[in-house]
N, C-alpha and C. Protein backbone atom coordinates (compact mmCIF):
# COMPACT_ATOMS: atom_id res chain seq x y z
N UNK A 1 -38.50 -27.05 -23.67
CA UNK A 1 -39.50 -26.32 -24.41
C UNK A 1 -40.24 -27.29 -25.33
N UNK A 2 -41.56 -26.87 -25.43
CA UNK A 2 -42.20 -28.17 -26.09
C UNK A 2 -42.19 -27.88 -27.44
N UNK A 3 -42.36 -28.84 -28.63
CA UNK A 3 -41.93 -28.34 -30.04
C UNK A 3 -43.72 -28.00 -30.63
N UNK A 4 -43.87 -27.26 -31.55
CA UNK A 4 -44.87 -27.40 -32.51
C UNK A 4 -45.22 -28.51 -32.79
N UNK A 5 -46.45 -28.70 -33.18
CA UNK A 5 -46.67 -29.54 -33.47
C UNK A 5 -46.90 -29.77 -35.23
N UNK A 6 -46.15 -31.12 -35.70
CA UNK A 6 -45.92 -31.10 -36.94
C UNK A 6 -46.29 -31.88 -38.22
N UNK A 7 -46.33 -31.71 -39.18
CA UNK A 7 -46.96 -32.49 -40.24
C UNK A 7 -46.49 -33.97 -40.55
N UNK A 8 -47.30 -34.99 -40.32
CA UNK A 8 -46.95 -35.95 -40.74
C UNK A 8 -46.81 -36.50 -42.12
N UNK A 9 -46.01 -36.58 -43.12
CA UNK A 9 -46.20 -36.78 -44.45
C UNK A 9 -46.50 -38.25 -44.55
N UNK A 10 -47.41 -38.65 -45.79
CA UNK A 10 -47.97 -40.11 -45.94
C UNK A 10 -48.24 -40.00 -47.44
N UNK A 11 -48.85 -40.88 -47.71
CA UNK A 11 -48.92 -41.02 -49.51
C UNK A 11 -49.15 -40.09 -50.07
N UNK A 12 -50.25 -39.38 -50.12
CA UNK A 12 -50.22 -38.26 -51.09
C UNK A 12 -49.75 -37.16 -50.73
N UNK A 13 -49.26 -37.00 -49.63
CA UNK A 13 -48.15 -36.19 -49.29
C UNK A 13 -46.69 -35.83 -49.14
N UNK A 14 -46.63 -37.00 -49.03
CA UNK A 14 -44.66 -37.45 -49.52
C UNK A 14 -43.63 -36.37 -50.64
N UNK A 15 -44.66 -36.45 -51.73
CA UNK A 15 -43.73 -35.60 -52.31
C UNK A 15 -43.64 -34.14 -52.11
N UNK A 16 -44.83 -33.69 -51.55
CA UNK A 16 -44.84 -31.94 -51.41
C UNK A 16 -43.83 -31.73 -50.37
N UNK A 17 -43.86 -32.38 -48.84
CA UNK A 17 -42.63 -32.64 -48.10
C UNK A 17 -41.33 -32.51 -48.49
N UNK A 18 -41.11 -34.02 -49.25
CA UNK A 18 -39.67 -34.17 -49.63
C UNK A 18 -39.46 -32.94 -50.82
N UNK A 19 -39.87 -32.45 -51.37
CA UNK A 19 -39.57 -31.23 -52.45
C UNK A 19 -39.51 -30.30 -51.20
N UNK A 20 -40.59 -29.72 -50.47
CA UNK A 20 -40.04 -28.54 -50.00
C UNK A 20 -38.56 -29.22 -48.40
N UNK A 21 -38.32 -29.72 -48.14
CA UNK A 21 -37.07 -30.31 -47.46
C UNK A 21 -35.82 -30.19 -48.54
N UNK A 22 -36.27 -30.26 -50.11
CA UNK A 22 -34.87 -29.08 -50.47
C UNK A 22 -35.24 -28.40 -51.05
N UNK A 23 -36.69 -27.35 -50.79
CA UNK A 23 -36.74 -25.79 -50.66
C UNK A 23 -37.04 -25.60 -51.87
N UNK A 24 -37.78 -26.63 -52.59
CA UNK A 24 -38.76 -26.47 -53.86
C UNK A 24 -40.13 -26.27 -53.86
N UNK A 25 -41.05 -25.69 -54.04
CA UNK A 25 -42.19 -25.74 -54.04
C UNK A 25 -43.66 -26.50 -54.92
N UNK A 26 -43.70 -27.41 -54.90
CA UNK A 26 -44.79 -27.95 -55.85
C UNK A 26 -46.02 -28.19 -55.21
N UNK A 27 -46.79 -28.26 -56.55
CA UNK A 27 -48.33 -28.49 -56.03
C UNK A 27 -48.41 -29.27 -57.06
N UNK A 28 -50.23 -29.78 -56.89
CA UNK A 28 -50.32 -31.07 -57.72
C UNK A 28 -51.01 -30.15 -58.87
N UNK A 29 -51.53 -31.25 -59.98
CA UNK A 29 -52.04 -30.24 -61.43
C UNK A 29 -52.40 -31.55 -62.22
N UNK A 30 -53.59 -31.62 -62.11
CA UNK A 30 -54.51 -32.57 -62.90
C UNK A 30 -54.14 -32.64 -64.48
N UNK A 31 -53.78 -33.52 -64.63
CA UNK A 31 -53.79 -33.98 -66.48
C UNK A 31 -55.15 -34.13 -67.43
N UNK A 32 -56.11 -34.35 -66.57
CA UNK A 32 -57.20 -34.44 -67.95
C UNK A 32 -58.16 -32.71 -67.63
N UNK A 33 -58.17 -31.75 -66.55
CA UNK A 33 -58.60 -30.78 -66.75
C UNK A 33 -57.61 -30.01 -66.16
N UNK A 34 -56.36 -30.13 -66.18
CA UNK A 34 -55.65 -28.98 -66.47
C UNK A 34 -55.46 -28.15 -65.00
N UNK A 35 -56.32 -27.95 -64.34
CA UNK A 35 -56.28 -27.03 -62.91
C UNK A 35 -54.76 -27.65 -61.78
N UNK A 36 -54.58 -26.57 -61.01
CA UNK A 36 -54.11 -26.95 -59.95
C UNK A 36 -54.56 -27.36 -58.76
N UNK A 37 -54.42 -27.79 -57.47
CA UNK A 37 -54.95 -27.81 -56.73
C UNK A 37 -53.66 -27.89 -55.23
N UNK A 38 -54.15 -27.58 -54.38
CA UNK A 38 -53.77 -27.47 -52.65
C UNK A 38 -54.95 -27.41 -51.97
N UNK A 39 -54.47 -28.42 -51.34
CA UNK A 39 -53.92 -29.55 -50.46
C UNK A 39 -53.74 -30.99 -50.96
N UNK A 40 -52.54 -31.55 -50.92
CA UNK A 40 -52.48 -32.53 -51.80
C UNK A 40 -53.07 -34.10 -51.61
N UNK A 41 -53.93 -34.31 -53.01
CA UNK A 41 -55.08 -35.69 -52.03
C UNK A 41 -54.54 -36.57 -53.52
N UNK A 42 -55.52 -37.88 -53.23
CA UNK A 42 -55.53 -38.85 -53.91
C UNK A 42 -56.11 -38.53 -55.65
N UNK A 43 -57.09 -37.61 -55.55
CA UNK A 43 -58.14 -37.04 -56.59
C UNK A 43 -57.90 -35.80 -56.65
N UNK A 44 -57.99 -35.37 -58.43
CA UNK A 44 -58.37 -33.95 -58.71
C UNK A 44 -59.82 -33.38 -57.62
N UNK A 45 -59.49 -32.33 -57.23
CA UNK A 45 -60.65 -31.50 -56.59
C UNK A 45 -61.73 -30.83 -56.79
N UNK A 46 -61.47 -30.94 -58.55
CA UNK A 46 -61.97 -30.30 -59.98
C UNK A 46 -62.93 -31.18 -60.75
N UNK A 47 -62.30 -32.51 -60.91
CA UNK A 47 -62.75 -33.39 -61.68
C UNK A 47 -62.63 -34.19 -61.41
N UNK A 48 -62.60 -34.87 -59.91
CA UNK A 48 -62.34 -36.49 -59.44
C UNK A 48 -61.37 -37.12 -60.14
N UNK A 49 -60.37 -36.66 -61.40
CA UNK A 49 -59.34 -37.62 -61.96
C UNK A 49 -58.32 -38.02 -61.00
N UNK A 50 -58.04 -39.18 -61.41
CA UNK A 50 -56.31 -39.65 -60.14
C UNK A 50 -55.18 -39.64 -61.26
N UNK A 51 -55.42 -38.52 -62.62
CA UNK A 51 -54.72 -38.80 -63.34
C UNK A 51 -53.83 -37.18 -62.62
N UNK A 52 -52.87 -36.92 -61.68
CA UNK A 52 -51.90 -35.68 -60.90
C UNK A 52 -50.45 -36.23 -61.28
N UNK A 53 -50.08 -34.93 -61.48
CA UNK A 53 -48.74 -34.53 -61.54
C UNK A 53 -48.26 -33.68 -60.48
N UNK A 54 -47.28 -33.92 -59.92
CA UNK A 54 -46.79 -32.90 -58.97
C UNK A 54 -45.80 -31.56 -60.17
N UNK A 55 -46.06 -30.73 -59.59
CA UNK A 55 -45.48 -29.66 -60.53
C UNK A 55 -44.59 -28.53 -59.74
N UNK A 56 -43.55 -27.86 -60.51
CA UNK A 56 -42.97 -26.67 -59.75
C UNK A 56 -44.01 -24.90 -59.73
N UNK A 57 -44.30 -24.83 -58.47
CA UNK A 57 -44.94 -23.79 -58.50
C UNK A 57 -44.34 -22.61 -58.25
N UNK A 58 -44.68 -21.08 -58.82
CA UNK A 58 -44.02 -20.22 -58.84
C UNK A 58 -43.28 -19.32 -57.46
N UNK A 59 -44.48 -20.13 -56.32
CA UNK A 59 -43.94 -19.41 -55.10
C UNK A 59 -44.42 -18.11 -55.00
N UNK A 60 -44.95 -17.34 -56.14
CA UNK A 60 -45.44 -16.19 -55.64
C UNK A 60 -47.46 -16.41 -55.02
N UNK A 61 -47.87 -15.34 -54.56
CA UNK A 61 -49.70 -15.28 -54.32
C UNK A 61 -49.32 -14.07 -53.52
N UNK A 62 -50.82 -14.22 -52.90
CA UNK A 62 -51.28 -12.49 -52.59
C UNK A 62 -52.03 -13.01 -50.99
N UNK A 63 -52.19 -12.05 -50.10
CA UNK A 63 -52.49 -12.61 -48.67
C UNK A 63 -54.06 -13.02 -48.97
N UNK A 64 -54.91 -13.75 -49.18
CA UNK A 64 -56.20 -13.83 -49.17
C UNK A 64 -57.05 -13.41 -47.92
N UNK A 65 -56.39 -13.68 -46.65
CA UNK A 65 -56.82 -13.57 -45.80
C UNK A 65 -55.76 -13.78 -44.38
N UNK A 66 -56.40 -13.31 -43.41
CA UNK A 66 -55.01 -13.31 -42.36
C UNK A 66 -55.61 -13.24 -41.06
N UNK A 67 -55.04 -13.44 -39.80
CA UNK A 67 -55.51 -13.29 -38.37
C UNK A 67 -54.08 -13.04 -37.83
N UNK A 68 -53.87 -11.60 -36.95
CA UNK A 68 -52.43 -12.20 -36.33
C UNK A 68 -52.70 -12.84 -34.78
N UNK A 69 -52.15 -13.55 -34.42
CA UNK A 69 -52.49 -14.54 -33.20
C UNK A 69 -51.32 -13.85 -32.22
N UNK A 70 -51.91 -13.72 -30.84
CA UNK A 70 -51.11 -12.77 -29.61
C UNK A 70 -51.10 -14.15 -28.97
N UNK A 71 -51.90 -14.80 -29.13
CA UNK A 71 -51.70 -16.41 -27.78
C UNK A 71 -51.61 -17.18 -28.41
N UNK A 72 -50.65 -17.76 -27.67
CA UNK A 72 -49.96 -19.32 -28.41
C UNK A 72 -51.26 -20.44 -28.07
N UNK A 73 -51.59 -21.37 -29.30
CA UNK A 73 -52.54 -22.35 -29.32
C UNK A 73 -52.26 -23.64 -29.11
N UNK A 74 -50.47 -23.69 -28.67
CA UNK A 74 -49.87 -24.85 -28.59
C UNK A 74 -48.86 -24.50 -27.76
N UNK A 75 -48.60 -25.21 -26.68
CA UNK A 75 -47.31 -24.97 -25.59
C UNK A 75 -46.05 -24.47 -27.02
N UNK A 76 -45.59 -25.28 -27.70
CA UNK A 76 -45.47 -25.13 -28.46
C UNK A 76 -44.87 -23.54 -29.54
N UNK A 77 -45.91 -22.75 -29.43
CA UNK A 77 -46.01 -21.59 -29.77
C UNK A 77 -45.62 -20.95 -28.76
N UNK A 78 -45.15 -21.07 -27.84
CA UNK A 78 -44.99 -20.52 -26.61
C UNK A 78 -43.51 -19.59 -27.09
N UNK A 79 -43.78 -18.12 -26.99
CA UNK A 79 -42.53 -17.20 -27.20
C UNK A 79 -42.57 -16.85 -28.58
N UNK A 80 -43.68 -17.87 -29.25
CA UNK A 80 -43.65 -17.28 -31.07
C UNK A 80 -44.54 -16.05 -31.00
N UNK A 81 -45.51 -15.84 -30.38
CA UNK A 81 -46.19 -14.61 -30.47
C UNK A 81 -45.70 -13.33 -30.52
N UNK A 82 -46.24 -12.53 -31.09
CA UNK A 82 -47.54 -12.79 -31.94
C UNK A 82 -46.76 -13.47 -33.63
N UNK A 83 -47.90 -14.32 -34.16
CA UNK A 83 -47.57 -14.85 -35.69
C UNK A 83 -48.81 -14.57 -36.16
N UNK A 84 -48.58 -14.39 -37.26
CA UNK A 84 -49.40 -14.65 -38.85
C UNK A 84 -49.93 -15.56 -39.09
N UNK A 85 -50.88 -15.65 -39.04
CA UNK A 85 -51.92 -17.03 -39.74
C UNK A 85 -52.47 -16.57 -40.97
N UNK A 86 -52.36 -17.47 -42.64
CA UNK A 86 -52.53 -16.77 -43.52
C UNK A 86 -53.37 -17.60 -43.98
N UNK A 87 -54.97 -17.27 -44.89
CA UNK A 87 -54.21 -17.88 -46.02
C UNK A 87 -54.31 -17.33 -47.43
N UNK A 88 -53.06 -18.11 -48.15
CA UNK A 88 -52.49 -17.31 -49.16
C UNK A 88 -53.36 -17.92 -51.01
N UNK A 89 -53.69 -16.62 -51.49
CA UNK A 89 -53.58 -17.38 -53.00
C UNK A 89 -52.51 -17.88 -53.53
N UNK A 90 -52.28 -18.93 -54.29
CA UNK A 90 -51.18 -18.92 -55.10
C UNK A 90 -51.18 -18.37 -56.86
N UNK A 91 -50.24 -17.95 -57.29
CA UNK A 91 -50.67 -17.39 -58.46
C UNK A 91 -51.14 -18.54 -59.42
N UNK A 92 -50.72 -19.66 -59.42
CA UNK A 92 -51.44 -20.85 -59.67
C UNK A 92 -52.95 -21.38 -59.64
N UNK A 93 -53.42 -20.34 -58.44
CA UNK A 93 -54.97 -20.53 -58.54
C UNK A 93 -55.15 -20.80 -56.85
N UNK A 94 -55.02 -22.11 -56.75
CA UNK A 94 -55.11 -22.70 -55.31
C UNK A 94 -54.83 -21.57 -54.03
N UNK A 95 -55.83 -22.06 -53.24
CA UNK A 95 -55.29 -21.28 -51.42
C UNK A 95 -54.62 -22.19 -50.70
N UNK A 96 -53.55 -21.26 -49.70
CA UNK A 96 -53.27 -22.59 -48.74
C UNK A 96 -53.11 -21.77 -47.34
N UNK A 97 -53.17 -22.64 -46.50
CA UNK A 97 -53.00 -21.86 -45.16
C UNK A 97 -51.48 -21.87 -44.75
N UNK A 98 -50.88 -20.89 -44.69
CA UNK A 98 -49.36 -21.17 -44.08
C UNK A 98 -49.16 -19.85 -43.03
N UNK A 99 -48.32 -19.61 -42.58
CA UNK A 99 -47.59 -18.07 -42.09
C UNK A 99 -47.17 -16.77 -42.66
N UNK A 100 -47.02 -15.98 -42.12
CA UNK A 100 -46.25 -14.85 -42.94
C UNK A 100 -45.35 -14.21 -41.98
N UNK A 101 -44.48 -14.02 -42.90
CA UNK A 101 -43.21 -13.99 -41.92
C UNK A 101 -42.04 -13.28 -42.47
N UNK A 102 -41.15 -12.44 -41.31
CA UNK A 102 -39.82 -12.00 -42.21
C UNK A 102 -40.92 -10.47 -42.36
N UNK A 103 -42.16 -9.59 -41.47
CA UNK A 103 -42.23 -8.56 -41.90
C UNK A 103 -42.59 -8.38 -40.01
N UNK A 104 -42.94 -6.95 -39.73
CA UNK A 104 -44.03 -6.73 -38.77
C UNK A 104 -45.28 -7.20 -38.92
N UNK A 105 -45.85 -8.29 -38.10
CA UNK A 105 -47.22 -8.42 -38.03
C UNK A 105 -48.11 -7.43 -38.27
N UNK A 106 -47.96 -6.92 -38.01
CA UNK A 106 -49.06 -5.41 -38.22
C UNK A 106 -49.05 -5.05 -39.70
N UNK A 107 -48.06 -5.38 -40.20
CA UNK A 107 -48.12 -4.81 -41.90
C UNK A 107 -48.62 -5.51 -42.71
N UNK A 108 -49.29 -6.61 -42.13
CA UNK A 108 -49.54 -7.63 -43.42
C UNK A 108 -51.12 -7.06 -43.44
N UNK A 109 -50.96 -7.00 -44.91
CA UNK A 109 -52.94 -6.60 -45.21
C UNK A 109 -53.00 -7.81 -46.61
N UNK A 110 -54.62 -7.38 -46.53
CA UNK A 110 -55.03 -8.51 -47.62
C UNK A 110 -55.08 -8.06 -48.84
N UNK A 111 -54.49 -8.57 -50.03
CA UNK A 111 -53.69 -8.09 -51.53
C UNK A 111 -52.39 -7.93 -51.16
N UNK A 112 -51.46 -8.25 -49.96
CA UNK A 112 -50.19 -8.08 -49.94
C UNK A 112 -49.84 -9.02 -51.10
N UNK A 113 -48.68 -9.17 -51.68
CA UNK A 113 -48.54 -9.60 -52.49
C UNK A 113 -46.71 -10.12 -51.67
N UNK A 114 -47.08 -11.82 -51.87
CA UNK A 114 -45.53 -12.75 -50.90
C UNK A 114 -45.11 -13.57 -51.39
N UNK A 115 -44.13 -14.09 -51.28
CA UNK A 115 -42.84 -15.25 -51.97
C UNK A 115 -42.91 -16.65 -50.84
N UNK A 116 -42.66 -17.14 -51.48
CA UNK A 116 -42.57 -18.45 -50.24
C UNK A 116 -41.36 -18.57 -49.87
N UNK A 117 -41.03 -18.69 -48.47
CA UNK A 117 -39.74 -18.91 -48.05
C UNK A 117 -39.96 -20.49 -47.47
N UNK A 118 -38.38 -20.76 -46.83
CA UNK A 118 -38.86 -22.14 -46.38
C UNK A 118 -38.14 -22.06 -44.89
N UNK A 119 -39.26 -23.00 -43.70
CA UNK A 119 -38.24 -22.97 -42.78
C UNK A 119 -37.90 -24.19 -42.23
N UNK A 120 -36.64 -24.42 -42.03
CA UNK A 120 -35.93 -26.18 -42.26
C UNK A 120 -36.51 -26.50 -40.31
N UNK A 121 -37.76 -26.86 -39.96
CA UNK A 121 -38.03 -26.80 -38.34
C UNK A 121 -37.14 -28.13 -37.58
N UNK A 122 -36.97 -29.38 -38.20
CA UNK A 122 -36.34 -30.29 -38.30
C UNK A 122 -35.81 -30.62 -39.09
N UNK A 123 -34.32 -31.23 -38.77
CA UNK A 123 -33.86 -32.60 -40.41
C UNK A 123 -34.87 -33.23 -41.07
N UNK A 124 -36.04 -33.86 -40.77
CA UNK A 124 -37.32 -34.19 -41.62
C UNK A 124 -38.33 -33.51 -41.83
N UNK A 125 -38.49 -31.89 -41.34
CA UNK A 125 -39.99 -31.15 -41.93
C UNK A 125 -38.97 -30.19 -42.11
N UNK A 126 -39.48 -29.39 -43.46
CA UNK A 126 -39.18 -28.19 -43.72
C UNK A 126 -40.56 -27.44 -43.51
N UNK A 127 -40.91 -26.19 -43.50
CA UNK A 127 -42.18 -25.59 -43.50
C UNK A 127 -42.28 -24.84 -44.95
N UNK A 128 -43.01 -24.80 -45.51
CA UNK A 128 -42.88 -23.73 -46.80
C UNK A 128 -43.82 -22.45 -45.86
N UNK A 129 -43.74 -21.06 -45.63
CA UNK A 129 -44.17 -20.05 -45.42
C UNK A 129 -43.92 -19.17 -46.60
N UNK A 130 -44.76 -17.82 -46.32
CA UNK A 130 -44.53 -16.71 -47.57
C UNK A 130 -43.95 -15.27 -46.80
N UNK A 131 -43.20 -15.01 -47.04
CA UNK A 131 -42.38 -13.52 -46.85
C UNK A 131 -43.19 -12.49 -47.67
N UNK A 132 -43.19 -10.87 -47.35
CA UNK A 132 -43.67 -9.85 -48.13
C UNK A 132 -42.58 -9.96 -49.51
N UNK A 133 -43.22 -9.70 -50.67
CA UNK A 133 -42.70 -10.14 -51.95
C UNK A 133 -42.04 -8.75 -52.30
């Protein structure tokens, strides 16, 4: 069976990886204006500063938006159907695109309100996803 296909972590990604691989959640959070941001880059997204902190985020947000998918887009996905394609606010501010998972597809609407779970896919990727909260 062929695997998903998966995130490669590299510099400014390293740490969101290795935190969620033991099932922590952080995002980054600019020091000279204060905001959060997702997806994690070299620069605030806000204010061009490279002055980031990685931070613990609460894990909760709300569905912003969603598609459920009946065909797999990757051999890969093959037998996962149908899944959740999300993406989620975080109560932090930031969106991110992940899954939703751990309900009936059919129940997820937009203002659901979800927790992040984590799923360990390999010894080196964990996935962070969000469960109904």
């Amino acid at each position: 069976m062929a695997q998903i296909p998966l995130p490669r972590p590299y510099q400014d990604t390293e740490a969101y990886w290795s935190a969620a691989k033991e099932h922590r959640f952080v995002i980054q959070k600019c020091r000279d204006c204060g905001e959060h941001q997702f997806y994690p880059r070299g620069v605030c997204s806000h204010c061009l500063s490279s002055a980031l902190d990685w931070v613990e985020a609460s894990g909760s947000g709300t569905v912003y938006s969603f598609s459920v998918n009946y065909r797999a887009p990757h051999p890969g996905f093959a037998g996962k159907t149908p899944f959740v394609l999300a993406i989620v606010e975080l109560a932090e501010g930031p969106r991110m695109m992940t899954n939703i998972v751990d309900c009936d597809p059919e129940s997820v609407r937009i203002g659901m309100p979800v927790v992040v779970t984590f799923d360990d896919v390999t010894e080196e990727i964990t996935l962070p996803k969000f469960r109904p909260a």
